[in-house]
N, C-alpha and C. Protein backbone atom coordinates (compact mmCIF):
# COMPACT_ATOMS: atom_id res chain seq x y z
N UNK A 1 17.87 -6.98 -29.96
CA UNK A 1 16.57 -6.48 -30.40
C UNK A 1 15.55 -7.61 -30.45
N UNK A 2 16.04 -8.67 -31.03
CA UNK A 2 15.22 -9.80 -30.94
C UNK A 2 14.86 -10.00 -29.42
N UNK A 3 15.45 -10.40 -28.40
CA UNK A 3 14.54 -10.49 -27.25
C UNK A 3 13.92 -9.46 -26.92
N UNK A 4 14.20 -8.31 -27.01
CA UNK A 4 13.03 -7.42 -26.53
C UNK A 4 11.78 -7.44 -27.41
N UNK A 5 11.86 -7.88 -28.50
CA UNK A 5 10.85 -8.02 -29.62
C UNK A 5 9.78 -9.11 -28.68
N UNK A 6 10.71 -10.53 -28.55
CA UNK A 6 9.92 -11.47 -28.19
C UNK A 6 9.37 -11.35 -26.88
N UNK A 7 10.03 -10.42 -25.32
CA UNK A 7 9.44 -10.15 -24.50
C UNK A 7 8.20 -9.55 -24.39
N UNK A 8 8.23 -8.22 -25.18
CA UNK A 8 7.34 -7.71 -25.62
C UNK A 8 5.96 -8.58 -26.47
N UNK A 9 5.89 -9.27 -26.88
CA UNK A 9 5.11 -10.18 -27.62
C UNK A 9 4.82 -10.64 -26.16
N UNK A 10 5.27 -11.63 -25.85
CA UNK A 10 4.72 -12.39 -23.93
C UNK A 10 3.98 -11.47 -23.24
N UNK A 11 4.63 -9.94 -23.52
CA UNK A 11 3.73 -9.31 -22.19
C UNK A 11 2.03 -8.81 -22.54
N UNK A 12 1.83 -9.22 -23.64
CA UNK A 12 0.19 -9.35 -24.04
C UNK A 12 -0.62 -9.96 -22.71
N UNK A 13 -0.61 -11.42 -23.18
CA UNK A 13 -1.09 -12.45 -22.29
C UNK A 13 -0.50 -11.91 -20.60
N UNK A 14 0.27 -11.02 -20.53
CA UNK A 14 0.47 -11.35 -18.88
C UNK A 14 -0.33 -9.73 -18.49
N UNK A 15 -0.47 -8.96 -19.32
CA UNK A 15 -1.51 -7.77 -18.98
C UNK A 15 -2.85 -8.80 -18.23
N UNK A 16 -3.49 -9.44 -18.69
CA UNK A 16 -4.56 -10.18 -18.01
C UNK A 16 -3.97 -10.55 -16.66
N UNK A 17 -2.69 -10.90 -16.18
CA UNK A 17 -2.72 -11.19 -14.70
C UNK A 17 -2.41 -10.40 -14.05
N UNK A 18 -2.12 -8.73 -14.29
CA UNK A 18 -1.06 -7.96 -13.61
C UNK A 18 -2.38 -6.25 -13.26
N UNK A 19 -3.33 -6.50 -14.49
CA UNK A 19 -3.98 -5.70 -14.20
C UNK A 19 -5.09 -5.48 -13.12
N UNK A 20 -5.48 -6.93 -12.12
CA UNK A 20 -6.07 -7.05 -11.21
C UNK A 20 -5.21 -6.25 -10.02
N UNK A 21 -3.86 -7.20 -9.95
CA UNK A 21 -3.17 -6.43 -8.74
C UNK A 21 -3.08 -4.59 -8.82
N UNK A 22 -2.79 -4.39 -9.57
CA UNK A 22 -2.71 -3.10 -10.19
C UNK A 22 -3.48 -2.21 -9.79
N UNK A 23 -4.51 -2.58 -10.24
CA UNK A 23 -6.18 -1.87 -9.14
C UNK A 23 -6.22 -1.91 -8.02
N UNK A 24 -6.15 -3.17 -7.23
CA UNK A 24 -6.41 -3.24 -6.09
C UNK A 24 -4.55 -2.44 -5.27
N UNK A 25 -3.86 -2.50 -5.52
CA UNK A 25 -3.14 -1.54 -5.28
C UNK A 25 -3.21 0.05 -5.41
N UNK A 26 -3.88 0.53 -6.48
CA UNK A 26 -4.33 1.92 -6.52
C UNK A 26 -5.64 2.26 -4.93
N UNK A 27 -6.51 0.94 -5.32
CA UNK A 27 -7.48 1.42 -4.25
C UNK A 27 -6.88 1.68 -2.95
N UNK A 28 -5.72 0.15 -2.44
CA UNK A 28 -5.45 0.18 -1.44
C UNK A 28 -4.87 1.67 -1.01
N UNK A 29 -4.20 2.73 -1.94
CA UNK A 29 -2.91 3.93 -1.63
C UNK A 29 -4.09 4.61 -2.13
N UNK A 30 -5.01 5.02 -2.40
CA UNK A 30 -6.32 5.84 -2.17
C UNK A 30 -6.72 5.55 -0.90
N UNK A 31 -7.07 4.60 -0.46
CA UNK A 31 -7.42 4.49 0.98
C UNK A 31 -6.79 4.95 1.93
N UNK A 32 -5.49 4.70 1.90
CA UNK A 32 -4.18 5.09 2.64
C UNK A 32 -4.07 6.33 3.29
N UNK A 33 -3.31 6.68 1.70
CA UNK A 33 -2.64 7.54 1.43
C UNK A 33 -3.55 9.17 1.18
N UNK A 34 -4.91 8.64 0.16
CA UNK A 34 -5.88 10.12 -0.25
C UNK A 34 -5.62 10.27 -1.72
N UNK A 35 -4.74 9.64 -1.82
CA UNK A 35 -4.60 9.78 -3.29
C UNK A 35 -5.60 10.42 -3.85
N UNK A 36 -5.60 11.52 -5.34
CA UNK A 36 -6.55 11.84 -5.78
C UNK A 36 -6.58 10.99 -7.39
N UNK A 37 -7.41 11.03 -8.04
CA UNK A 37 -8.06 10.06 -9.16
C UNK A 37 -6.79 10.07 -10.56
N UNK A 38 -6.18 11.19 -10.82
CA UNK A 38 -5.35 11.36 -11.38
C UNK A 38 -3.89 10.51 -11.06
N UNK A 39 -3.58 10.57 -9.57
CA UNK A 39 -2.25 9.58 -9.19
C UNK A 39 -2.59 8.22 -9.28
N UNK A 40 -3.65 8.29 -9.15
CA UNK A 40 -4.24 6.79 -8.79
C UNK A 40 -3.87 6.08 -9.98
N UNK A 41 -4.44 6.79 -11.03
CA UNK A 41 -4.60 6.14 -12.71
C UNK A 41 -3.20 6.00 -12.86
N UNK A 42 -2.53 7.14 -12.81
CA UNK A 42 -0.70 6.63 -12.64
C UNK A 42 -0.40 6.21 -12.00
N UNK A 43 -0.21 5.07 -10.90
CA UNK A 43 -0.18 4.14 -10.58
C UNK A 43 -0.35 2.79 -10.68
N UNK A 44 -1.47 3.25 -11.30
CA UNK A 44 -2.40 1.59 -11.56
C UNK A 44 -1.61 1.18 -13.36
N UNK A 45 -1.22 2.43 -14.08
CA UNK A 45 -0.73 2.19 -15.33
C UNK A 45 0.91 1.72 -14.87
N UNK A 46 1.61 2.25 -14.02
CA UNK A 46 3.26 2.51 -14.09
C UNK A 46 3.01 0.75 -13.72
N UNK A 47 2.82 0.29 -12.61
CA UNK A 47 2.73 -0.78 -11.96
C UNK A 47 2.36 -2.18 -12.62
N UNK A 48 1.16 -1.72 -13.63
CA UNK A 48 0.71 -2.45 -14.82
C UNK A 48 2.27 -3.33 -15.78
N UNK A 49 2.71 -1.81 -16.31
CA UNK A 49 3.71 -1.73 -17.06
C UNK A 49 5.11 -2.36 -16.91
N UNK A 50 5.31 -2.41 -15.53
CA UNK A 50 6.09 -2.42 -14.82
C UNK A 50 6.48 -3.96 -14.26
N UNK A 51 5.02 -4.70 -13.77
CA UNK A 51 5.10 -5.97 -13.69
C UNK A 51 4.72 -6.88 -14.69
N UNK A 52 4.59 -6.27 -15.95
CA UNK A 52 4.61 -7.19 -16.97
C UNK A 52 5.81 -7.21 -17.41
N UNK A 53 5.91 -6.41 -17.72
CA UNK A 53 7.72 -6.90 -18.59
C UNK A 53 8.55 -7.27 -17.49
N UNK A 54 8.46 -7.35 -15.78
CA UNK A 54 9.14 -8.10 -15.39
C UNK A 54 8.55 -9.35 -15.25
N UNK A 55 7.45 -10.27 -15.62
CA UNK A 55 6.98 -11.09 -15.58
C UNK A 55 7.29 -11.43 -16.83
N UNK A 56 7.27 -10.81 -17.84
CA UNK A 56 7.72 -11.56 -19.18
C UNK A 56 9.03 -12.06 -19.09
N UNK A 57 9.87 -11.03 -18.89
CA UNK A 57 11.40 -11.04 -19.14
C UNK A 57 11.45 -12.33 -17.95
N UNK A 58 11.30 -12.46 -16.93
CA UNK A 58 11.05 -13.84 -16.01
C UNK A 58 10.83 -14.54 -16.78
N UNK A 59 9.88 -14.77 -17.34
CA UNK A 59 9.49 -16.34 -18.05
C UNK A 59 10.70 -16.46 -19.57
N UNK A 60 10.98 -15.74 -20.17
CA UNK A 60 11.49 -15.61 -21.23
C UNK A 60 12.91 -16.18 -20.73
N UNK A 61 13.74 -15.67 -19.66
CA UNK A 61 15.10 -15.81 -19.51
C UNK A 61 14.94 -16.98 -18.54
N UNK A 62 13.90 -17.47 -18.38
CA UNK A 62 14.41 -19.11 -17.06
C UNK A 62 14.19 -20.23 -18.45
């Protein structure tokens, strides 16, 4: 429980680097793909979510 406590704490600070790609990945699969505004936003959140706690849990376990 404790490391997920403390991962969770790290993935603050890494929302600021993960939410750029995030966007520009939604735009890119709107462009694509057609995506409509609703998938998009789920996307841009799952992906968000998704590469932070693997960017935390990265820094936390090296």
């Amino acid at each position: 429980m404790h490391d997920f406590v403390l991962i969770m704490v790290m993935g603050f600070p890494m929302l600021i680097f993960t939410v750029f790609p995030a966007l520009k990945l939604g735009d890119y699969l709107e462009e694509r793909l057609g995506l409509d505004e609703t998938k998009k936003r789920t996307v841009v959140v799952v992906t968000t979510i998704v590469v932070t706690l693997s960017l935390s849990s990265l820094f936390y376990y090296m």
